[in-house]
C-alpha atoms as a PDB file:
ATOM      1  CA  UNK A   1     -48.106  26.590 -60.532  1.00  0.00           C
ATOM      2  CA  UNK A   2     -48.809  25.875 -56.919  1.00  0.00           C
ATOM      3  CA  UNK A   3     -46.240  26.588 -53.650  1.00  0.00           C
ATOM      4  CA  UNK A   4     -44.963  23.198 -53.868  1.00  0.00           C
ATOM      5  CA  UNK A   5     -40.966  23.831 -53.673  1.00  0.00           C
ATOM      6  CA  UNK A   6     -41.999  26.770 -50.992  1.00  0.00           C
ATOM      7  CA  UNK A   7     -41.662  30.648 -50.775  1.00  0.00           C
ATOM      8  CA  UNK A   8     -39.736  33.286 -49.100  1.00  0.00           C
ATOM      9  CA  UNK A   9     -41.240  35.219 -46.488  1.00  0.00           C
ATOM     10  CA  UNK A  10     -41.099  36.795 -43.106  1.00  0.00           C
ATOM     11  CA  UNK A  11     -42.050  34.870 -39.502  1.00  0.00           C
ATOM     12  CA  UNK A  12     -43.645  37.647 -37.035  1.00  0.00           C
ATOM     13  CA  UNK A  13     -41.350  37.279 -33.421  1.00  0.00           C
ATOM     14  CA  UNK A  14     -43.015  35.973 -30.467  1.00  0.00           C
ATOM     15  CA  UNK A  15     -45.569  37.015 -28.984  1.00  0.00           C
ATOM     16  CA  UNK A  16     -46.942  38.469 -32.229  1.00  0.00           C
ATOM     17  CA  UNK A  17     -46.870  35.387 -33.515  1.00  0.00           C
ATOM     18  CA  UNK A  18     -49.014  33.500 -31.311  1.00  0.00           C
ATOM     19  CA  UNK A  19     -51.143  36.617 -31.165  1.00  0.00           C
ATOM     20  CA  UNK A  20     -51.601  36.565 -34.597  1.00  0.00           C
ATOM     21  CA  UNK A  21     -52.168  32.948 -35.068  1.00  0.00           C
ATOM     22  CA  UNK A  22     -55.286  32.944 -32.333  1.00  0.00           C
ATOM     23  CA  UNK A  23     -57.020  35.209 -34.612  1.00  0.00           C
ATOM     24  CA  UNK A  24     -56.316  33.360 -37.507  1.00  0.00           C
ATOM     25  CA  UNK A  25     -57.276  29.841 -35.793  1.00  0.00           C
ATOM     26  CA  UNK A  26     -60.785  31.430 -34.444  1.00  0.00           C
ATOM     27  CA  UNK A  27     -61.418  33.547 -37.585  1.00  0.00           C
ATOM     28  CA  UNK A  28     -60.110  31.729 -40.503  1.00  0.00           C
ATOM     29  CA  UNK A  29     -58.902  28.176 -39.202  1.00  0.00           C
ATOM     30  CA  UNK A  30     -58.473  27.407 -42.846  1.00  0.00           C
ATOM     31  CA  UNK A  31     -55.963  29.616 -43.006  1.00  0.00           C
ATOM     32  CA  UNK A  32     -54.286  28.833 -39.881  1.00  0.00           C
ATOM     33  CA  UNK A  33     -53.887  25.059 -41.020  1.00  0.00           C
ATOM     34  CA  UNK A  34     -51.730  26.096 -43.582  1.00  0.00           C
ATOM     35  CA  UNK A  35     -49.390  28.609 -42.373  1.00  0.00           C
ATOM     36  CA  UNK A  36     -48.507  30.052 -39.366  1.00  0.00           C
ATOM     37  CA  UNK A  37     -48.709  33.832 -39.015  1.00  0.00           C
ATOM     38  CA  UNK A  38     -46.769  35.916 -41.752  1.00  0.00           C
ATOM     39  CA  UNK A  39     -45.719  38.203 -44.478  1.00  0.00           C
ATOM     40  CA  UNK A  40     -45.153  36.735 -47.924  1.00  0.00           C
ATOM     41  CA  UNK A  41     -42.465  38.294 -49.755  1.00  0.00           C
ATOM     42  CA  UNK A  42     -41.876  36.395 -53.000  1.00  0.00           C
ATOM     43  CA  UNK A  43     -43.774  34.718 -55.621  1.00  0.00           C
ATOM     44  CA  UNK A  44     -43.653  30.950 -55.201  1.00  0.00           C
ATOM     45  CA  UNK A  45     -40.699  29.305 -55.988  1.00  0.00           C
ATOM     46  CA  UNK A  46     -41.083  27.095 -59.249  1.00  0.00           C
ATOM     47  CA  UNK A  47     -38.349  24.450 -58.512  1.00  0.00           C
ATOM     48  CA  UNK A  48     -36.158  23.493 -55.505  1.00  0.00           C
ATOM     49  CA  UNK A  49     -33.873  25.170 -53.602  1.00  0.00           C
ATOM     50  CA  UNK A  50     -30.057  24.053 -54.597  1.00  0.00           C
ATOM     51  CA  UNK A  51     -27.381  24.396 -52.291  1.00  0.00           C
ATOM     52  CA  UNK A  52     -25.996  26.900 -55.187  1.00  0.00           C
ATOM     53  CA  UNK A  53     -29.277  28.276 -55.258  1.00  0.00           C
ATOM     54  CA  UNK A  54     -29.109  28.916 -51.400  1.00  0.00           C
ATOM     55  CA  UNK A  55     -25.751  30.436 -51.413  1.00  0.00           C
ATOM     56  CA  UNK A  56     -26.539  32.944 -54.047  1.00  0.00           C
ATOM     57  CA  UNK A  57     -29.607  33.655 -52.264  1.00  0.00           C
ATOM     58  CA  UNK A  58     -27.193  34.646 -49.039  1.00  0.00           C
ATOM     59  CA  UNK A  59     -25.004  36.641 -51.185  1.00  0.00           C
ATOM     60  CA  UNK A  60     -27.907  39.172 -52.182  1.00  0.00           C
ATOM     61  CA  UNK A  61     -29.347  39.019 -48.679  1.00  0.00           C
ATOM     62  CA  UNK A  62     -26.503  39.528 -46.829  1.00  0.00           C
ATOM     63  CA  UNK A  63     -26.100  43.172 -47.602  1.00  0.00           C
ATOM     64  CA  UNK A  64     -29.349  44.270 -46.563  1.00  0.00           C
ATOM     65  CA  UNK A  65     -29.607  45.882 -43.177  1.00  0.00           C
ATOM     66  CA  UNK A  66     -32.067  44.961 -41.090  1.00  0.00           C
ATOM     67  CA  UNK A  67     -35.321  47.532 -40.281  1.00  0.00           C
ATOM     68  CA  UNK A  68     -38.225  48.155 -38.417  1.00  0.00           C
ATOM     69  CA  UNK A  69     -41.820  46.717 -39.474  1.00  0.00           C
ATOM     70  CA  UNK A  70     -44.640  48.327 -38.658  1.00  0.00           C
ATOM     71  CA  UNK A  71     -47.832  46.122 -38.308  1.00  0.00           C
ATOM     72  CA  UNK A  72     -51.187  47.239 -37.661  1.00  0.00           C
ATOM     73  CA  UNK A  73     -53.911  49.127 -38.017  1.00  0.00           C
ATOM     74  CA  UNK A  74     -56.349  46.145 -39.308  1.00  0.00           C
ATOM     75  CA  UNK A  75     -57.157  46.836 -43.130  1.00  0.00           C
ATOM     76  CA  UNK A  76     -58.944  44.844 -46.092  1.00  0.00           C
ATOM     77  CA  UNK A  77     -58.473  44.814 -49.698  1.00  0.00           C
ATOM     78  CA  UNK A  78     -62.239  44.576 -51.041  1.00  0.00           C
ATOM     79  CA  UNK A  79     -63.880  43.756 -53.433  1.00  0.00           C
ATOM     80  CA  UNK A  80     -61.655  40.842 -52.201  1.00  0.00           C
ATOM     81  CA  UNK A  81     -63.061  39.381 -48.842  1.00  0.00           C
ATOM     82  CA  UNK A  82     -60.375  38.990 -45.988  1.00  0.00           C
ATOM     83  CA  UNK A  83     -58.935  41.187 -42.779  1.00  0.00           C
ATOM     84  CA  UNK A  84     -55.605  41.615 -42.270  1.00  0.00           C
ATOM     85  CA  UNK A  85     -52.763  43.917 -40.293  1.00  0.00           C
ATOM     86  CA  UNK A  86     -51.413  47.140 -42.504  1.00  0.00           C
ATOM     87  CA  UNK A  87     -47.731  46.583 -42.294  1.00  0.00           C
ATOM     88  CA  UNK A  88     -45.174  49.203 -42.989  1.00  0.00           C
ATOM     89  CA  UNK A  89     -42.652  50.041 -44.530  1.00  0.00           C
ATOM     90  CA  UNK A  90     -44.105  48.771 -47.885  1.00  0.00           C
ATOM     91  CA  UNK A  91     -40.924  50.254 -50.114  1.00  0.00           C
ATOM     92  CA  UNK A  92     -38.340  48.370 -47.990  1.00  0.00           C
ATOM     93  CA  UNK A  93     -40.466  45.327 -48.276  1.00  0.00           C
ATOM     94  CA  UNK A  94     -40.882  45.752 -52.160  1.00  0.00           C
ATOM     95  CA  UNK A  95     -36.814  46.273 -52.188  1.00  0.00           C
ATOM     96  CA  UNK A  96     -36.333  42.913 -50.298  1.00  0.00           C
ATOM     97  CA  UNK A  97     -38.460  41.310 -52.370  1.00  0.00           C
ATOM     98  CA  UNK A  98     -36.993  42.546 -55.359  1.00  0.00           C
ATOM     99  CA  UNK A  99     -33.565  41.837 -54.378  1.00  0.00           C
ATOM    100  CA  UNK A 100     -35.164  38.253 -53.651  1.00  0.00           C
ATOM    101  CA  UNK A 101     -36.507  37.409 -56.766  1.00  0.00           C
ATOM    102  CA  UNK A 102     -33.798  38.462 -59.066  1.00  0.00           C
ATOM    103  CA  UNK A 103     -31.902  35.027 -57.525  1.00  0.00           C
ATOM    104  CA  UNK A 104     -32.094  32.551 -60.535  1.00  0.00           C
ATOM    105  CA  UNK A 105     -34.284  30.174 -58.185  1.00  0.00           C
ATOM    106  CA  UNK A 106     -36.549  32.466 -59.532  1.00  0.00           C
ATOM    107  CA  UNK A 107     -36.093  32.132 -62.972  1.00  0.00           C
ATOM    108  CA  UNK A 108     -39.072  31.244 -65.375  1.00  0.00           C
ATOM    109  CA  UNK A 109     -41.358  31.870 -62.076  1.00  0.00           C
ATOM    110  CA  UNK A 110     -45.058  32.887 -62.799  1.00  0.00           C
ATOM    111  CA  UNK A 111     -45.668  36.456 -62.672  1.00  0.00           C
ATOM    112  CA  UNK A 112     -47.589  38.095 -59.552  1.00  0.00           C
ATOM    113  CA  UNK A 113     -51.262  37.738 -59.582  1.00  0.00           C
ATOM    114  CA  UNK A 114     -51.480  41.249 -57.636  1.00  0.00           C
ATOM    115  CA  UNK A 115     -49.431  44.041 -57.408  1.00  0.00           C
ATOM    116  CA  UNK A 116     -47.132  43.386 -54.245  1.00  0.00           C
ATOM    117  CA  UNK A 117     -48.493  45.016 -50.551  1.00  0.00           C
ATOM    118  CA  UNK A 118     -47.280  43.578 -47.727  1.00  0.00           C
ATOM    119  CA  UNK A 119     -49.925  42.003 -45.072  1.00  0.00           C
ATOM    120  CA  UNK A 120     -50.333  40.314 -42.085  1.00  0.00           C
ATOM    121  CA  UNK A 121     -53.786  37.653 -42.886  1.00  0.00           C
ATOM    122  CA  UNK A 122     -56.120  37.395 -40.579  1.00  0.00           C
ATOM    123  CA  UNK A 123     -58.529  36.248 -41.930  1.00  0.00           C
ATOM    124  CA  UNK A 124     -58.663  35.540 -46.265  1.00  0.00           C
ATOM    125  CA  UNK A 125     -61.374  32.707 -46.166  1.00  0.00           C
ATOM    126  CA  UNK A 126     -64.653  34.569 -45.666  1.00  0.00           C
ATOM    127  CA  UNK A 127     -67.442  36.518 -46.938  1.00  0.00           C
ATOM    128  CA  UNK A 128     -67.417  40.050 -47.838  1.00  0.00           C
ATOM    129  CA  UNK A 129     -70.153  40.147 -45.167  1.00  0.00           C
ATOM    130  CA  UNK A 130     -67.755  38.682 -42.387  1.00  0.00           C
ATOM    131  CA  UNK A 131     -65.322  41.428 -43.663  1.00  0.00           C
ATOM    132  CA  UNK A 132     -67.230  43.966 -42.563  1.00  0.00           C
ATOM    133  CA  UNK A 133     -68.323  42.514 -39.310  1.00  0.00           C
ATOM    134  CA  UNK A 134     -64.629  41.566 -37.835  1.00  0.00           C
ATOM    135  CA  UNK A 135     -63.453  44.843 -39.002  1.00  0.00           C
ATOM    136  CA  UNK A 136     -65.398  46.160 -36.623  1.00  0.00           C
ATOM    137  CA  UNK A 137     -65.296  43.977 -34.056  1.00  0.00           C
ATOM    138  CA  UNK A 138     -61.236  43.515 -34.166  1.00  0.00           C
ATOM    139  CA  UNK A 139     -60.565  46.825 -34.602  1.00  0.00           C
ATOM    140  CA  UNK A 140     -59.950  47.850 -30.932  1.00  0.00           C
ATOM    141  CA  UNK A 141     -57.874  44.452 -30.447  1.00  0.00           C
ATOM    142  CA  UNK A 142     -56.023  43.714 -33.154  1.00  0.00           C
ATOM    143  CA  UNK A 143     -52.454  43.995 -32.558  1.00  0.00           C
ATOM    144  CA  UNK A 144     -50.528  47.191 -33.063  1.00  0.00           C
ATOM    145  CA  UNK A 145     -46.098  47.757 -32.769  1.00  0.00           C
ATOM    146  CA  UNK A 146     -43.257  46.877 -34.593  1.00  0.00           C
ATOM    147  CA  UNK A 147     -40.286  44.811 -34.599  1.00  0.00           C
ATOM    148  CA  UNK A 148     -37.099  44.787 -35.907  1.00  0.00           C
ATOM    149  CA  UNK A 149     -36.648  41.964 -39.229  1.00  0.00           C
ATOM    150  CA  UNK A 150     -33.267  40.568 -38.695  1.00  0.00           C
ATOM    151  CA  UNK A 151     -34.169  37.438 -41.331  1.00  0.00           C
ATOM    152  CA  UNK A 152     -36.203  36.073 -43.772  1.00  0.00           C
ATOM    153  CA  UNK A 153     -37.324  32.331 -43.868  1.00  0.00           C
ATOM    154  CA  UNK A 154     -37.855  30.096 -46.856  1.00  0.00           C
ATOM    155  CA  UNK A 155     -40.959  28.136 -46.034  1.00  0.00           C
ATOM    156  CA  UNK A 156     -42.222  24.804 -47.727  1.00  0.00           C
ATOM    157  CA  UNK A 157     -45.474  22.962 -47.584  1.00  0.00           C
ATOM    158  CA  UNK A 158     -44.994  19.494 -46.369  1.00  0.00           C
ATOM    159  CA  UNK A 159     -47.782  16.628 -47.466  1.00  0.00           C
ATOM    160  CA  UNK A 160     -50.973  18.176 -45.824  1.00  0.00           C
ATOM    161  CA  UNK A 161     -50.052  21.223 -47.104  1.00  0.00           C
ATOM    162  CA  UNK A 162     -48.921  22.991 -44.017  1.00  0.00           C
ATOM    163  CA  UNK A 163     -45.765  25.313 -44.182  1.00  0.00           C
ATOM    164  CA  UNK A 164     -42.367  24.915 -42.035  1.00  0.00           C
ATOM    165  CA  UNK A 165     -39.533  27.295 -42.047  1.00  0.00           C
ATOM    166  CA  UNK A 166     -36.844  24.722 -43.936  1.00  0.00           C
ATOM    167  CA  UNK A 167     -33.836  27.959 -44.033  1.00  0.00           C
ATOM    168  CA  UNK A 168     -33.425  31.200 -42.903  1.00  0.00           C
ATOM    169  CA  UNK A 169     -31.440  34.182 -44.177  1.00  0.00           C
ATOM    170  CA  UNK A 170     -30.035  36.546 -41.799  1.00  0.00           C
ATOM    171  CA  UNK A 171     -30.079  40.417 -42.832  1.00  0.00           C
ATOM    172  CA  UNK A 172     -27.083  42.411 -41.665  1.00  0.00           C
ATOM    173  CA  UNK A 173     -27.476  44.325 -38.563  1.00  0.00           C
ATOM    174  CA  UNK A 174     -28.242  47.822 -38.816  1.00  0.00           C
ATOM    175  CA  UNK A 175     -26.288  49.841 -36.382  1.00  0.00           C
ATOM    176  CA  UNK A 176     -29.258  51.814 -36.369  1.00  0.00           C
ATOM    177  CA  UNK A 177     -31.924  49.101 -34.762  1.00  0.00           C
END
């Protein structure tokens, strides 16, 4: 099953996001085509959104204070080819996602191909070669900070395959941030 009825994840504030998406246009325009810059949180969706659907979605967000993430330093997963920023903090993430996927859009939803670990891609579409090389050569300019998640968008592909933020679900505010 494909990402046709969209996925939950998380939109990197400005200017990450345009920093992010330079690299990705230069290094891996492939990816860039598809997606703007950004963490994926769920497994695909595997059937529309419903307004009930939506609203149950709210009710187990809405609880959930906002927090920090952490991005950078630039890391890789090989044997699998691709660059990508470290992001932390990878057991509030799981939570979120957790929380996310126990909505009954979920339900019947194929099972994770990897175990879950956040990332910011960079770069998937390359060689294990390439790897290598723009580990090295990014690694003294590939963005480094944090910023606070307030929300999380659901994202669908339109006809060329490209993802747009169609909703977004607000965290609470932490008192803390």
């Amino acid at each position: 099953m494909g990402y046709e009825f969209g996925v939950i994840l998380i939109f990197p504030p400005e200017p990450l996001l345009t920093q992010v998406n330079v690299l990705r246009a230069r290094y891996d325009p492939r990816s860039q085509a598809t997606c703007d810059a950004h963490i994926t949180l769920t497994v695909p969706l595997p059937r529309p959104i419903s307004d009930s659907h939506w609203r149950e979605l709210e009710a187990i967000i809405s609880p959930i204070k906002s927090f920090p993430i952490h991005y950078g330093p630039l890391r890789h997963y090989l044997p699998h080819p691709g660059v990508c920023l470290t992001i932390e903090p990878q057991d509030e993430l799981n939570r979120l996602r957790l929380e996310l996927e126990k909505a009954s859009v979920f339900s019947g939803a194929p099972e994770r191909e990897y175990p879950f670990s956040a990332h910011m891609t960079i770069a998937e579409f390359i060689t294990v070669e390439q790897t290598l090389s723009l580990m090295d050569e990014l690694q003294t300019i590939a963005p480094m900070g944090s910023f606070i998640c307030g929300s999380v968008s659901y994202a669908v592909p339109d006809s060329d395959f490209h993802f747009s933020e169609r909703g977004r679900l607000t965290l609470a505010h932490s008192s803390s941030n």
